[in-house]
C-alpha atoms as a PDB file:
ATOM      1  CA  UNK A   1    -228.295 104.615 -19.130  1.00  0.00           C
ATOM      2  CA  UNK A   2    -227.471 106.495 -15.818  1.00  0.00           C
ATOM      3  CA  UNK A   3    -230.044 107.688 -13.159  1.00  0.00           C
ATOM      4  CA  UNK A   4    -231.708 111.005 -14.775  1.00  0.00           C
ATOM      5  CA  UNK A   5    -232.698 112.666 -10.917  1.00  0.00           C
ATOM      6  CA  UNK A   6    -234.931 115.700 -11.079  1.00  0.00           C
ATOM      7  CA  UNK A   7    -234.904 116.337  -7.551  1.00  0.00           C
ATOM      8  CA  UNK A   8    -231.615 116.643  -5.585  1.00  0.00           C
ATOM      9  CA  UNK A   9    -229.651 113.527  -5.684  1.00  0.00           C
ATOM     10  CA  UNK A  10    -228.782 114.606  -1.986  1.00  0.00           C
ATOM     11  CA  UNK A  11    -230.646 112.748   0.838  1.00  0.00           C
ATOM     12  CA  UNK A  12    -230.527 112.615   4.809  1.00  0.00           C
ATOM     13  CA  UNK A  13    -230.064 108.524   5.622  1.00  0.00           C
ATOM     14  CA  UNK A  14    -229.792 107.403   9.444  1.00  0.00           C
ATOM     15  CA  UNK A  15    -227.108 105.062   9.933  1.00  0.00           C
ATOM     16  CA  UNK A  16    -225.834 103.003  13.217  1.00  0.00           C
ATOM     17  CA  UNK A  17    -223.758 106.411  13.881  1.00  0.00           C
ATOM     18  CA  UNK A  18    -226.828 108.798  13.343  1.00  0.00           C
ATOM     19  CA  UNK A  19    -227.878 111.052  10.584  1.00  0.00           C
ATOM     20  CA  UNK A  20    -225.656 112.134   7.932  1.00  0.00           C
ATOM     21  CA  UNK A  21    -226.159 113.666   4.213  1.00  0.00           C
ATOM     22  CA  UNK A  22    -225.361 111.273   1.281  1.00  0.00           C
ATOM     23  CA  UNK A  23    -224.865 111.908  -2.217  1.00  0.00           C
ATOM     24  CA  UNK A  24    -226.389 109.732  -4.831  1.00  0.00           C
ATOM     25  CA  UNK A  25    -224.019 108.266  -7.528  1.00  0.00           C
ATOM     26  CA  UNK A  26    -225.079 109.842 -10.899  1.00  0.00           C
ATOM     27  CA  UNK A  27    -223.708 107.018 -13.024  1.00  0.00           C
ATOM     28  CA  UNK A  28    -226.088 104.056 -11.284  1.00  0.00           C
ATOM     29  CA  UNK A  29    -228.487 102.845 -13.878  1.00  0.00           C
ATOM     30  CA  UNK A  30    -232.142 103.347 -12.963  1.00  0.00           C
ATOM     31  CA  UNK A  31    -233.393  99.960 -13.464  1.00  0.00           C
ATOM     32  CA  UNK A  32    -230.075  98.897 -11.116  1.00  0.00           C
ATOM     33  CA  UNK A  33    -231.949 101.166  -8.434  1.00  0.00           C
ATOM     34  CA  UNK A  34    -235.397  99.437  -9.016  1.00  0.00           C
ATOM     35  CA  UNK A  35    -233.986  96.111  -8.785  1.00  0.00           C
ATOM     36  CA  UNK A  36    -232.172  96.939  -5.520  1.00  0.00           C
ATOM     37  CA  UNK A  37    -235.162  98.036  -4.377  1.00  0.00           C
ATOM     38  CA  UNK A  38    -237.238  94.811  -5.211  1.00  0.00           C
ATOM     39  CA  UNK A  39    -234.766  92.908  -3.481  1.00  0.00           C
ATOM     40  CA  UNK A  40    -235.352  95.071  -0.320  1.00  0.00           C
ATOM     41  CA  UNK A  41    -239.648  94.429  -1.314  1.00  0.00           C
ATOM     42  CA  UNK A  42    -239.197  90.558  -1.816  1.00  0.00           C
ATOM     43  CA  UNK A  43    -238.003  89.247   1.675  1.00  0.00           C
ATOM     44  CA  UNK A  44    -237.189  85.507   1.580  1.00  0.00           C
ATOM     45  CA  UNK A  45    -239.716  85.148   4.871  1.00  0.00           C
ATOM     46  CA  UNK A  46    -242.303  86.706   2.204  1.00  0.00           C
ATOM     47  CA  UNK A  47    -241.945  84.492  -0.049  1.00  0.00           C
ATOM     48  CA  UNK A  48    -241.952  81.191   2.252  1.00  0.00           C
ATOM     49  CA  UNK A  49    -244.999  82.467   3.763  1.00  0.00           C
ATOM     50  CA  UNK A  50    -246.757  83.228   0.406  1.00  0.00           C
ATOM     51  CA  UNK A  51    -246.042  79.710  -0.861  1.00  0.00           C
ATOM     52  CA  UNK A  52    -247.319  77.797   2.620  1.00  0.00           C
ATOM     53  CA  UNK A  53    -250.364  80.484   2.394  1.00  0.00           C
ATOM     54  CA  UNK A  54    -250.682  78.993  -1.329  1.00  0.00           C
ATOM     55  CA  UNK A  55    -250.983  75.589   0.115  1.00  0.00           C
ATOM     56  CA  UNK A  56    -254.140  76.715   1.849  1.00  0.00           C
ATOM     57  CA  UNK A  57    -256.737  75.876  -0.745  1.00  0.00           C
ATOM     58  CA  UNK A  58    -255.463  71.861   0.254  1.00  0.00           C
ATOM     59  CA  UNK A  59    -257.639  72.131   3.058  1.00  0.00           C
ATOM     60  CA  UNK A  60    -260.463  70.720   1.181  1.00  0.00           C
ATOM     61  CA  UNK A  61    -258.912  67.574   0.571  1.00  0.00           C
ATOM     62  CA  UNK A  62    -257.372  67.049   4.075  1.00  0.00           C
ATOM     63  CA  UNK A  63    -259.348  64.928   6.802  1.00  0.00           C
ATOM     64  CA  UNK A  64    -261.907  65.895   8.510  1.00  0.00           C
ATOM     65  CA  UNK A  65    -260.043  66.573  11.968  1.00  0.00           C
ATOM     66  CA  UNK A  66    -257.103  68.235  10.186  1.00  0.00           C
ATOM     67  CA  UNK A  67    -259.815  70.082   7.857  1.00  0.00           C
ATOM     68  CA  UNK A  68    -260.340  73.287  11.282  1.00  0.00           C
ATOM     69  CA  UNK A  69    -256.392  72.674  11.977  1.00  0.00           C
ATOM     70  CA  UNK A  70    -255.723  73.530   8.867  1.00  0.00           C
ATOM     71  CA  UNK A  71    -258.166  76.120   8.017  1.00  0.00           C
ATOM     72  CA  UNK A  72    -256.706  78.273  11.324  1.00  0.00           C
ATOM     73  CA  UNK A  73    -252.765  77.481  10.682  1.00  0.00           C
ATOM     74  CA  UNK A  74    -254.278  79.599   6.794  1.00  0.00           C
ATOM     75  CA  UNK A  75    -255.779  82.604   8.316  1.00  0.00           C
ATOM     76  CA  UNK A  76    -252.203  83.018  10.855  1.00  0.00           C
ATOM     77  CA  UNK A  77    -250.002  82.322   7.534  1.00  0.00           C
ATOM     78  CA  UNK A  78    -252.113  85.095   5.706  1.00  0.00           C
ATOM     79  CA  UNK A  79    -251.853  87.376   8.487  1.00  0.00           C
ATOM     80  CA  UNK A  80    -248.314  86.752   8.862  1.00  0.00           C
ATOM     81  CA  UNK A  81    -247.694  87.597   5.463  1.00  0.00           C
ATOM     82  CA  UNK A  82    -249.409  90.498   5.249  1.00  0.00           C
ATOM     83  CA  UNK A  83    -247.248  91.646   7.885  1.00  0.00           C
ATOM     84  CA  UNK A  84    -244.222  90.507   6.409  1.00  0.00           C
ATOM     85  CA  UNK A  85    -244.719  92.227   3.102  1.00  0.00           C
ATOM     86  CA  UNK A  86    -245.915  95.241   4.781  1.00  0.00           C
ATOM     87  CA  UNK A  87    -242.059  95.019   6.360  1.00  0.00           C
ATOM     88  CA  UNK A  88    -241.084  94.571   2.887  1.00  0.00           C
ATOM     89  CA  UNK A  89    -242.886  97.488   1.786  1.00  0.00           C
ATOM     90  CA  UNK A  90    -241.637  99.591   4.340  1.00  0.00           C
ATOM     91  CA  UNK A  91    -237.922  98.767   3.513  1.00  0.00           C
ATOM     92  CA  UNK A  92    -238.902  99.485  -0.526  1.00  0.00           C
ATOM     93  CA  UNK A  93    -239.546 102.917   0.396  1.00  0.00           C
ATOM     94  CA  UNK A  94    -236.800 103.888   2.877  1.00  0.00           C
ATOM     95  CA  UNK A  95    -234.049 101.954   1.304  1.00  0.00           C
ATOM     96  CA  UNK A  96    -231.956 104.651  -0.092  1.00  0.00           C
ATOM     97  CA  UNK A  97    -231.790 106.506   2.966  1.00  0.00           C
ATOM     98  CA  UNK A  98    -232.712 104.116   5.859  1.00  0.00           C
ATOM     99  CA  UNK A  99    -229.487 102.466   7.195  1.00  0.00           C
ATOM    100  CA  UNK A 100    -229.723 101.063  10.320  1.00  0.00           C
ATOM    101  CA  UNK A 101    -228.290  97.456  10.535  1.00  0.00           C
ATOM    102  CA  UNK A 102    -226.087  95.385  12.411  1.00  0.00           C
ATOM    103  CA  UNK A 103    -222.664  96.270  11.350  1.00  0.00           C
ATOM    104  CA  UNK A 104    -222.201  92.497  10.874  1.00  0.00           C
ATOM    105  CA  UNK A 105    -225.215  92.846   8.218  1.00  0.00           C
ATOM    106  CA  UNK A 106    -224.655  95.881   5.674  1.00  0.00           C
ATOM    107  CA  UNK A 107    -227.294  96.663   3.290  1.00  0.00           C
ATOM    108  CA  UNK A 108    -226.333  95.817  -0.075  1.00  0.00           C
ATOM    109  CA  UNK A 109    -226.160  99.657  -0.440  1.00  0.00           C
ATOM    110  CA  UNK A 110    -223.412  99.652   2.072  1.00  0.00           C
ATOM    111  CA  UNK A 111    -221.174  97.004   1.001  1.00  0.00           C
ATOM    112  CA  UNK A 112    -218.805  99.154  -0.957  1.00  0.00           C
ATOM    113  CA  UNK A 113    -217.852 102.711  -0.513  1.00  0.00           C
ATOM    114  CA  UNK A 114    -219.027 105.268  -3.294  1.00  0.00           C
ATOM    115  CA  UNK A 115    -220.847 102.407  -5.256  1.00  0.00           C
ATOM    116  CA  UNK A 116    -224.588 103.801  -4.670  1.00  0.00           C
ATOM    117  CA  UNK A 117    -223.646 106.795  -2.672  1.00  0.00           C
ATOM    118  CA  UNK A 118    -221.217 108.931  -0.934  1.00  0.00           C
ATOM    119  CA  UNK A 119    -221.626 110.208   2.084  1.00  0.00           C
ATOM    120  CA  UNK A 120    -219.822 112.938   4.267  1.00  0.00           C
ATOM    121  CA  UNK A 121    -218.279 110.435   7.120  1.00  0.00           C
ATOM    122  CA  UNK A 122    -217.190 108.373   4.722  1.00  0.00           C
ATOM    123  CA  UNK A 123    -214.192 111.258   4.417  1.00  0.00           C
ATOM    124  CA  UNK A 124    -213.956 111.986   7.970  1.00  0.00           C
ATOM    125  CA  UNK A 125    -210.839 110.247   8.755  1.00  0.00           C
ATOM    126  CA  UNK A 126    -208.777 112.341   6.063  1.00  0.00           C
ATOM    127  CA  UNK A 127    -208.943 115.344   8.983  1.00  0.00           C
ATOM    128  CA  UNK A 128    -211.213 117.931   9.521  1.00  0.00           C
ATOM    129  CA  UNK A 129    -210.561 119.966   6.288  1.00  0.00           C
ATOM    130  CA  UNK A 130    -211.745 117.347   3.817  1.00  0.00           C
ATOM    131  CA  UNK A 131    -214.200 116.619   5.765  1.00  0.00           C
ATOM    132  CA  UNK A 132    -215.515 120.410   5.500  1.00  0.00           C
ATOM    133  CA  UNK A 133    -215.145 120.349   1.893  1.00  0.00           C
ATOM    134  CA  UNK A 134    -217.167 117.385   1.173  1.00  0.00           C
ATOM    135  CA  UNK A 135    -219.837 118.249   3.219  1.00  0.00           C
ATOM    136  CA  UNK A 136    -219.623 121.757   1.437  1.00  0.00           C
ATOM    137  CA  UNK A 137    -219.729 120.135  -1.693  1.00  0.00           C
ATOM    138  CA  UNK A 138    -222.493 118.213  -1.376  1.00  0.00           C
ATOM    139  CA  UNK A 139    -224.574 121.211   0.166  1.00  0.00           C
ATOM    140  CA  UNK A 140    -223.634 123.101  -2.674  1.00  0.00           C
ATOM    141  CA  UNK A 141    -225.167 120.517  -4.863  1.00  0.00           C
ATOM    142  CA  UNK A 142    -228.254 120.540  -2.945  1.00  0.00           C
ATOM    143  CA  UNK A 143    -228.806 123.813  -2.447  1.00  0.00           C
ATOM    144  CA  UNK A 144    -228.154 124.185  -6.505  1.00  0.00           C
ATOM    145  CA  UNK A 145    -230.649 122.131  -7.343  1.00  0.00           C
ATOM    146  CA  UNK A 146    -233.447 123.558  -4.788  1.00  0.00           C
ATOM    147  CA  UNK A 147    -233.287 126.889  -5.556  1.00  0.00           C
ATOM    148  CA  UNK A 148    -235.584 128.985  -7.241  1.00  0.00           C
ATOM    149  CA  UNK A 149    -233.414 130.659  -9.840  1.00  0.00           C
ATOM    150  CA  UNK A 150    -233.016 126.781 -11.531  1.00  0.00           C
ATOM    151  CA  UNK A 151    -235.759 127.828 -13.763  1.00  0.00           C
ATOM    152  CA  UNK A 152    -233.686 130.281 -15.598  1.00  0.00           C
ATOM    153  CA  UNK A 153    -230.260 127.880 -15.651  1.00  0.00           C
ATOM    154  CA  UNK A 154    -229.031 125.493 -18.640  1.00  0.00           C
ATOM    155  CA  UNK A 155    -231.359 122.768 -17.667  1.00  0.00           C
ATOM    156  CA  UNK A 156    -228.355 120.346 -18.071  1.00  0.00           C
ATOM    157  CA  UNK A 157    -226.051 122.574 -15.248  1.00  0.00           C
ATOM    158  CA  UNK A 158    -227.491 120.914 -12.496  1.00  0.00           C
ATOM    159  CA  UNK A 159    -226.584 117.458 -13.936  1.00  0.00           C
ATOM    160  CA  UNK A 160    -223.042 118.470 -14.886  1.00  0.00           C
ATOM    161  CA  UNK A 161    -222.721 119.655 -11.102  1.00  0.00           C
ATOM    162  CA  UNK A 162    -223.643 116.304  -9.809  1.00  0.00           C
ATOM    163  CA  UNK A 163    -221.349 114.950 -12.381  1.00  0.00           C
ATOM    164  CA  UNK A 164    -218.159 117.171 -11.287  1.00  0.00           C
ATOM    165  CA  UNK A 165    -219.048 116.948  -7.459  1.00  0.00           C
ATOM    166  CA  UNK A 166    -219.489 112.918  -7.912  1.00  0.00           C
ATOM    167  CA  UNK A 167    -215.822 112.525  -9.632  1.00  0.00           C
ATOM    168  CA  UNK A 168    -213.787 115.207  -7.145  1.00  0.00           C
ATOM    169  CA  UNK A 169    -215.432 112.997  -4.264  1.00  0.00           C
ATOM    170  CA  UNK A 170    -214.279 109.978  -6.366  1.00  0.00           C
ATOM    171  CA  UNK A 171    -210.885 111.579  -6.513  1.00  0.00           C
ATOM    172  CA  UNK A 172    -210.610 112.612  -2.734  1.00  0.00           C
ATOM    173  CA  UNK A 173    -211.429 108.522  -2.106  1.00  0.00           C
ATOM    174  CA  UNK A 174    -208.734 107.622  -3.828  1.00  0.00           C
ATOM    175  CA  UNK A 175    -205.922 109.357  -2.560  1.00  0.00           C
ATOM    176  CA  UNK A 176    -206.330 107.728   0.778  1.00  0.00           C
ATOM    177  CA  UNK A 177    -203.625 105.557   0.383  1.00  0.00           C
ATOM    178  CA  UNK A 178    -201.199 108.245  -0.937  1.00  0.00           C
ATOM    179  CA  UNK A 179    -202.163 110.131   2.739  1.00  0.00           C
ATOM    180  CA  UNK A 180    -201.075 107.258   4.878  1.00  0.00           C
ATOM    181  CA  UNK A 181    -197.685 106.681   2.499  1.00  0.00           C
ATOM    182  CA  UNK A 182    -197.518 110.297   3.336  1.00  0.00           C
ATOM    183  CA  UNK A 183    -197.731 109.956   6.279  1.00  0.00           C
ATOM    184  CA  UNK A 184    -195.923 106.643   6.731  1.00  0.00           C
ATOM    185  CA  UNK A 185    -192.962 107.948   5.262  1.00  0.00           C
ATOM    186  CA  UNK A 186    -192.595 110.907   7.331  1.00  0.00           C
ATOM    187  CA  UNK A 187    -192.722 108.713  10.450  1.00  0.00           C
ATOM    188  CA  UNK A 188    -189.972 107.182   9.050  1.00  0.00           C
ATOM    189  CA  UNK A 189    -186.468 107.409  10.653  1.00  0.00           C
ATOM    190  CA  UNK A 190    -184.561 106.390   7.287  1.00  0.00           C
ATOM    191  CA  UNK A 191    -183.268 109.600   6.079  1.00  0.00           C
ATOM    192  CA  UNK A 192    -183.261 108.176   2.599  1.00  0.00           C
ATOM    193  CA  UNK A 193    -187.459 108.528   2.102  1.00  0.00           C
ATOM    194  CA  UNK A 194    -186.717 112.186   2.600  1.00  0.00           C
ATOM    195  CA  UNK A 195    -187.182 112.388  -1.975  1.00  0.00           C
ATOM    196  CA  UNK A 196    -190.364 109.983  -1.195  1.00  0.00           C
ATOM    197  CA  UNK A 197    -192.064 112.259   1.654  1.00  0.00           C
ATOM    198  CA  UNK A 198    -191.514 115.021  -0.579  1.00  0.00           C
ATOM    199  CA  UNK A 199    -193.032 113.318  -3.604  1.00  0.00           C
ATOM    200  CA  UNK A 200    -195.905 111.858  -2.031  1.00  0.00           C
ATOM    201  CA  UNK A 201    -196.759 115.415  -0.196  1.00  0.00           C
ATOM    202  CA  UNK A 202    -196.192 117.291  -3.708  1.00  0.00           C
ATOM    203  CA  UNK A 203    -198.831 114.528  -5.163  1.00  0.00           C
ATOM    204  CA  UNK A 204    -201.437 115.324  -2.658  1.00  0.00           C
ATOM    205  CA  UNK A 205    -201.005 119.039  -2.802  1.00  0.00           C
ATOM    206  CA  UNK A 206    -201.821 119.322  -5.967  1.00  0.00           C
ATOM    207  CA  UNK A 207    -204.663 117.233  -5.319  1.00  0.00           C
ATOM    208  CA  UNK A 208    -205.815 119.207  -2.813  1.00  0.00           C
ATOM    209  CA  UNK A 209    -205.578 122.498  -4.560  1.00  0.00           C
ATOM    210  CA  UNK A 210    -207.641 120.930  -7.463  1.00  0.00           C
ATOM    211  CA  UNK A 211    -210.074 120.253  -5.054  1.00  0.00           C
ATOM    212  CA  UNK A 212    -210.455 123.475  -3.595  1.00  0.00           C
ATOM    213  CA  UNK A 213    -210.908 124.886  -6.944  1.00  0.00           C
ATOM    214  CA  UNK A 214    -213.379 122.975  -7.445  1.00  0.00           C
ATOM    215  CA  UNK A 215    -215.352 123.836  -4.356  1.00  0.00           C
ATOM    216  CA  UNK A 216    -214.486 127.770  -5.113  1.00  0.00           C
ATOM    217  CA  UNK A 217    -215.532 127.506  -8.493  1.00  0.00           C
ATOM    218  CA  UNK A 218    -219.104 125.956  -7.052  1.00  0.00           C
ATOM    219  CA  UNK A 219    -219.220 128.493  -4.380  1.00  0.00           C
ATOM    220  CA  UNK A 220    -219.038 130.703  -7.099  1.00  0.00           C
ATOM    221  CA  UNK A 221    -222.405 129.291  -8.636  1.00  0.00           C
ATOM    222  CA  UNK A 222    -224.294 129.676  -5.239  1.00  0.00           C
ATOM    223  CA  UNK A 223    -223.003 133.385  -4.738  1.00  0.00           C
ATOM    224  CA  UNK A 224    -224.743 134.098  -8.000  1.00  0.00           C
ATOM    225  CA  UNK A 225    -227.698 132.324  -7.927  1.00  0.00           C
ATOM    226  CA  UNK A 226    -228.865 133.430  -4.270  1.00  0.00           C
ATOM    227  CA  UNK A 227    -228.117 136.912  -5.468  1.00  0.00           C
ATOM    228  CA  UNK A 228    -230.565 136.771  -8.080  1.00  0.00           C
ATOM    229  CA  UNK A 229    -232.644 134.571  -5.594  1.00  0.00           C
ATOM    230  CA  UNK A 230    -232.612 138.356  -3.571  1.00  0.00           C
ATOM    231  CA  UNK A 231    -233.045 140.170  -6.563  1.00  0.00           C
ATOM    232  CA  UNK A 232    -236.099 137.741  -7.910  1.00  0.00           C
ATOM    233  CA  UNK A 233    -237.486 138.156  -4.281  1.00  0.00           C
ATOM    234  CA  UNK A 234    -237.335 141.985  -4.362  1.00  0.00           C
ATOM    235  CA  UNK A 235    -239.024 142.353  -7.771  1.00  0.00           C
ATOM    236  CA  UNK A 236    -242.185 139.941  -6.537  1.00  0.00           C
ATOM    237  CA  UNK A 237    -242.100 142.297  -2.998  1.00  0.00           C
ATOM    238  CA  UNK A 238    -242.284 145.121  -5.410  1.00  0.00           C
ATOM    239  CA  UNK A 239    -244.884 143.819  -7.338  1.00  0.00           C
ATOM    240  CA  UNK A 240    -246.943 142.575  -4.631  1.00  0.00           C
ATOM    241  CA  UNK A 241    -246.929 146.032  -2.818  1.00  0.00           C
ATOM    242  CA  UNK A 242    -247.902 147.853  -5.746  1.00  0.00           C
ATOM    243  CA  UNK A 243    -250.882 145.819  -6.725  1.00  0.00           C
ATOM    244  CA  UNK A 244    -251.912 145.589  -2.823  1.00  0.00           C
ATOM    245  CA  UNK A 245    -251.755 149.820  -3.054  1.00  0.00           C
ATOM    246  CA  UNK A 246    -253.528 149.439  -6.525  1.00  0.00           C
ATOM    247  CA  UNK A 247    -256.384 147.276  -4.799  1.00  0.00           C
ATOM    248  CA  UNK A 248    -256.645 150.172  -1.653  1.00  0.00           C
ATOM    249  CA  UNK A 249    -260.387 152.176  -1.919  1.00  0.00           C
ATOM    250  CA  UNK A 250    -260.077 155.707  -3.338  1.00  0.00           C
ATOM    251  CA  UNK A 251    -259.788 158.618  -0.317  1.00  0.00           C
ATOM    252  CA  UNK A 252    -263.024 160.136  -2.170  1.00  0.00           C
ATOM    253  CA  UNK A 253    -265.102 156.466  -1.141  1.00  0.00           C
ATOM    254  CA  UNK A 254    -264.092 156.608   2.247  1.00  0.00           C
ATOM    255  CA  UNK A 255    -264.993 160.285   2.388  1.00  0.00           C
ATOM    256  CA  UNK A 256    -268.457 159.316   0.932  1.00  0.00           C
ATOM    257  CA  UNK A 257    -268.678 156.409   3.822  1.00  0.00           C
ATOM    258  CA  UNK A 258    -267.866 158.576   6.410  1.00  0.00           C
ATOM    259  CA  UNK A 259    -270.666 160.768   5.466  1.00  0.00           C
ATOM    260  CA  UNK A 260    -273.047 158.239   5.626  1.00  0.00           C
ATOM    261  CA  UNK A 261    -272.120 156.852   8.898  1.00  0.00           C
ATOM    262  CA  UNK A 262    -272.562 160.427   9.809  1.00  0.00           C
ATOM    263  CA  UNK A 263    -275.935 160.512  10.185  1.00  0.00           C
ATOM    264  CA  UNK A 264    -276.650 156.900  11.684  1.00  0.00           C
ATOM    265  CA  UNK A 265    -276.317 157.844  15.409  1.00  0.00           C
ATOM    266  CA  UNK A 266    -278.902 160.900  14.542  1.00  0.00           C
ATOM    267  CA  UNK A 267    -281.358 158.369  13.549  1.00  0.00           C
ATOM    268  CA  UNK A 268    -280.239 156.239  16.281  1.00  0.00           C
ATOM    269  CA  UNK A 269    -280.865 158.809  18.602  1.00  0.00           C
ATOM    270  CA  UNK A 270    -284.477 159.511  17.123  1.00  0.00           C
ATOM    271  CA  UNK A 271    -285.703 156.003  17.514  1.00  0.00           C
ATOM    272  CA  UNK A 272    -284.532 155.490  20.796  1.00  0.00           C
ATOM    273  CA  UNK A 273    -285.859 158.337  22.226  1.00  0.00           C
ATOM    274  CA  UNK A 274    -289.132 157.895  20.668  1.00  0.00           C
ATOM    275  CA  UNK A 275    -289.181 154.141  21.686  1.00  0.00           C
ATOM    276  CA  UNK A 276    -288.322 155.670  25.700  1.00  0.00           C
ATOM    277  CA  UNK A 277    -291.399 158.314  25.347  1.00  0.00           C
ATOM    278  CA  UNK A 278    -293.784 155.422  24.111  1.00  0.00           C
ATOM    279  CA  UNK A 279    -292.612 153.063  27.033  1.00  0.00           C
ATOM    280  CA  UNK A 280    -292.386 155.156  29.350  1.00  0.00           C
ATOM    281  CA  UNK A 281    -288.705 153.981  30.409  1.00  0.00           C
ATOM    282  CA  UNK A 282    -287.378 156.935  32.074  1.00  0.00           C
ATOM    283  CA  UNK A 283    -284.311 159.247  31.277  1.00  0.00           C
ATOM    284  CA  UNK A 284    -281.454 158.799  30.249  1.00  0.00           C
ATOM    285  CA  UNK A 285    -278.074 159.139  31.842  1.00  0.00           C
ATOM    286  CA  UNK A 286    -276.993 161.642  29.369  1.00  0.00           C
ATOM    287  CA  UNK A 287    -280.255 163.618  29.538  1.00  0.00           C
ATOM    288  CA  UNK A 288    -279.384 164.230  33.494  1.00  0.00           C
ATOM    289  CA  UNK A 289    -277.091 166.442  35.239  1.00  0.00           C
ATOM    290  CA  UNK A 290    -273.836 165.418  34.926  1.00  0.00           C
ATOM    291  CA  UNK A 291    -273.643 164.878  38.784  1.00  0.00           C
ATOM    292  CA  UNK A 292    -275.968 162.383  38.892  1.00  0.00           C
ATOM    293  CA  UNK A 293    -274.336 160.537  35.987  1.00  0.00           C
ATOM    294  CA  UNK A 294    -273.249 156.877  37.220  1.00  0.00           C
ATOM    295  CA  UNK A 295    -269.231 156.452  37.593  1.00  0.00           C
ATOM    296  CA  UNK A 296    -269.821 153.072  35.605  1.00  0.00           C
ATOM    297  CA  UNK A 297    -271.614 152.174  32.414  1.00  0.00           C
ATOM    298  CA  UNK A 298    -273.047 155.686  31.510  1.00  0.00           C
ATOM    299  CA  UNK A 299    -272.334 157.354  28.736  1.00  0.00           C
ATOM    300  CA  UNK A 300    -269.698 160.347  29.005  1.00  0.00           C
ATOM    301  CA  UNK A 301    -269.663 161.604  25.482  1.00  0.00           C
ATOM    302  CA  UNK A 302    -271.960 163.841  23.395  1.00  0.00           C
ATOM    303  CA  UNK A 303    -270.022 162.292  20.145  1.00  0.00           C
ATOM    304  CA  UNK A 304    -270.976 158.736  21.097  1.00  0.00           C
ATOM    305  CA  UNK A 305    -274.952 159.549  21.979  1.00  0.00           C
ATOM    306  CA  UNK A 306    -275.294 161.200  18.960  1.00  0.00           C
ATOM    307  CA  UNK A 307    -274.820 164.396  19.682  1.00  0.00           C
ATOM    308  CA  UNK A 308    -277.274 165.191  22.656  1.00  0.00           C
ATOM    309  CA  UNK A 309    -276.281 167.566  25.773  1.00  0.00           C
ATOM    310  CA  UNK A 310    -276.407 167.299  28.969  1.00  0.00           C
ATOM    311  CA  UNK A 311    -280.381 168.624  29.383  1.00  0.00           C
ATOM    312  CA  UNK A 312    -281.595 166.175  26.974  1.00  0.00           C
ATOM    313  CA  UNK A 313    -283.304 167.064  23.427  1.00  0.00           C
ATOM    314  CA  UNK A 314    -282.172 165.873  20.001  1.00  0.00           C
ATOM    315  CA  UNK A 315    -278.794 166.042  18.763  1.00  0.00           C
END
């Protein structure tokens, strides 16, 4: 049974050399990845404390001047283990992508290459080209299986992907060795490994050119996908805009609106005029001549009094 991942197997870990992108191996049983992570959960200090804190309940049969000794040495072993397995529960959860460790004192996840994961440094010292292509092949995986048009793939595409990406990285790994005879053999002066140089560099050229099929054929599969990820995105714009211009009020209710408001400063006008009369309040600025109108704070416009001129009198 292999690891069925319906998220993308590819994660960010921190390691002792900073972050880098990983890609999980699609052929690790699940219940190998649960009990991986237990071990992380179950620390041995957890377990020593757990079985001293189990001891506690001996209290009761211990002297009476060991009996508050005892009792206090309990409530520091329960605290201590509570923060111990909170440790432990912190390592459960960022095992997979939490490295950080003495180099002296790998994770069991690190101790051999390509057994849980692969990650992109792990093919930096084959040069700067392999190193582009594996970290292009293990975006392309990611980005495959985030994007939107997944929904309308073979549900099983994004698997074989993982598969396909998993063995070329698998290949690249194990060609290291015919690199360095490569390369070992053209450093050397014998002129008889001349046959062997050229062997060894035919070898890993054909190697190399079924890996960059590979990561054409892939680029391939992104090309299409984020061009109906465009075309998907144009159709929703589309639809969006013409239900938004469906939703807009008619120009015939806005017209009826507008005739309404119409008459509101009129009646406005009315009350205000009748409530100035009653008090006793005085003019107006408006109902003045404009020369005495105040540079600040009067009103300048017959539209926004409602209408009235300069002398006064209803609008």
């Amino acid at each position: 049974m292999t690891t069925r991942i319906t998220t993308t197997p590819v994660r960010t870990g921190t390691f002792q050399d900073g972050p880098d992108t990983l890609l999980l191996n699609p052929q690790t049983p699940r219940r190998r990845w649960h009990r991986e992570r237990l071990r992380a959960l179950l620390l041995p200090q957890t377990l020593l404390i757990g079985l001293v804190g189990a001891a506690a309940p001996d209290v009761i049969h211990a002297p009476p001047g060991w009996a508050e000794v005892i009792a206090n040495l309990s409530v520091l072993t329960a605290v201590g283990a509570g923060v111990v397995l909170a440790v432990g529960v912190g390592r459960f959860l960022r095992m997979p992508t939490d490295h950080r460790h003495p180099p002296a004192r790998p994770c069991r996840l690190d101790r051999v290459r390509g057994e849980f994961f692969f990650r992109s440094r792990d093919f930096a010292d084959l040069g700067p080209d392999s190193h582009l292509l594996v970290r292009n092949l293990i975006a392309g995986v990611d980005e495959l299986h985030r994007t939107t048009a997944r929904v309308w793939l073979d549900p099983q595409l994004c698997a074989e992907v993982h598969h396909l990406v998993w063995q070329t990285l698998a290949c690249l790994d194990r060609i290291r060795a015919a690199r360095s005879l490569a390369a070992e053999l053209t450093a050397e002066p014998d002129t008889d490994t001349g046959a062997l140089v050229a062997a060894a560099r035919e070898a890993v050229a054909v190697i190399d050119d079924g890996l960059d099929q590979v990561a054409r054929h892939l680029h391939g599969c992104l090309v299409l996908t984020r061009a109906w990820e465009a075309k998907a995105r144009s159709a929703e714009l589309t639809t969006r805009t013409d239900q938004a211009l469906a939703e807009l009020p008619g120009s015939h209710l806005l017209h009826q609106l507008a005739e309404v408001a119409e008459e509101l400063p009129q009646r406005v006008f009315a009350y205000i005029t009748a409530a100035r009369d009653v008090t006793g309040a005085g003019s107006f600025p408006w109902e003045r001549p404009r020369s005495t109108w105040p540079h600040a704070g009067g009103v300048t416009s017959r539209r926004a009094t409602g209408g009235a001129d300069d002398n006064g009198g209803s609008p």
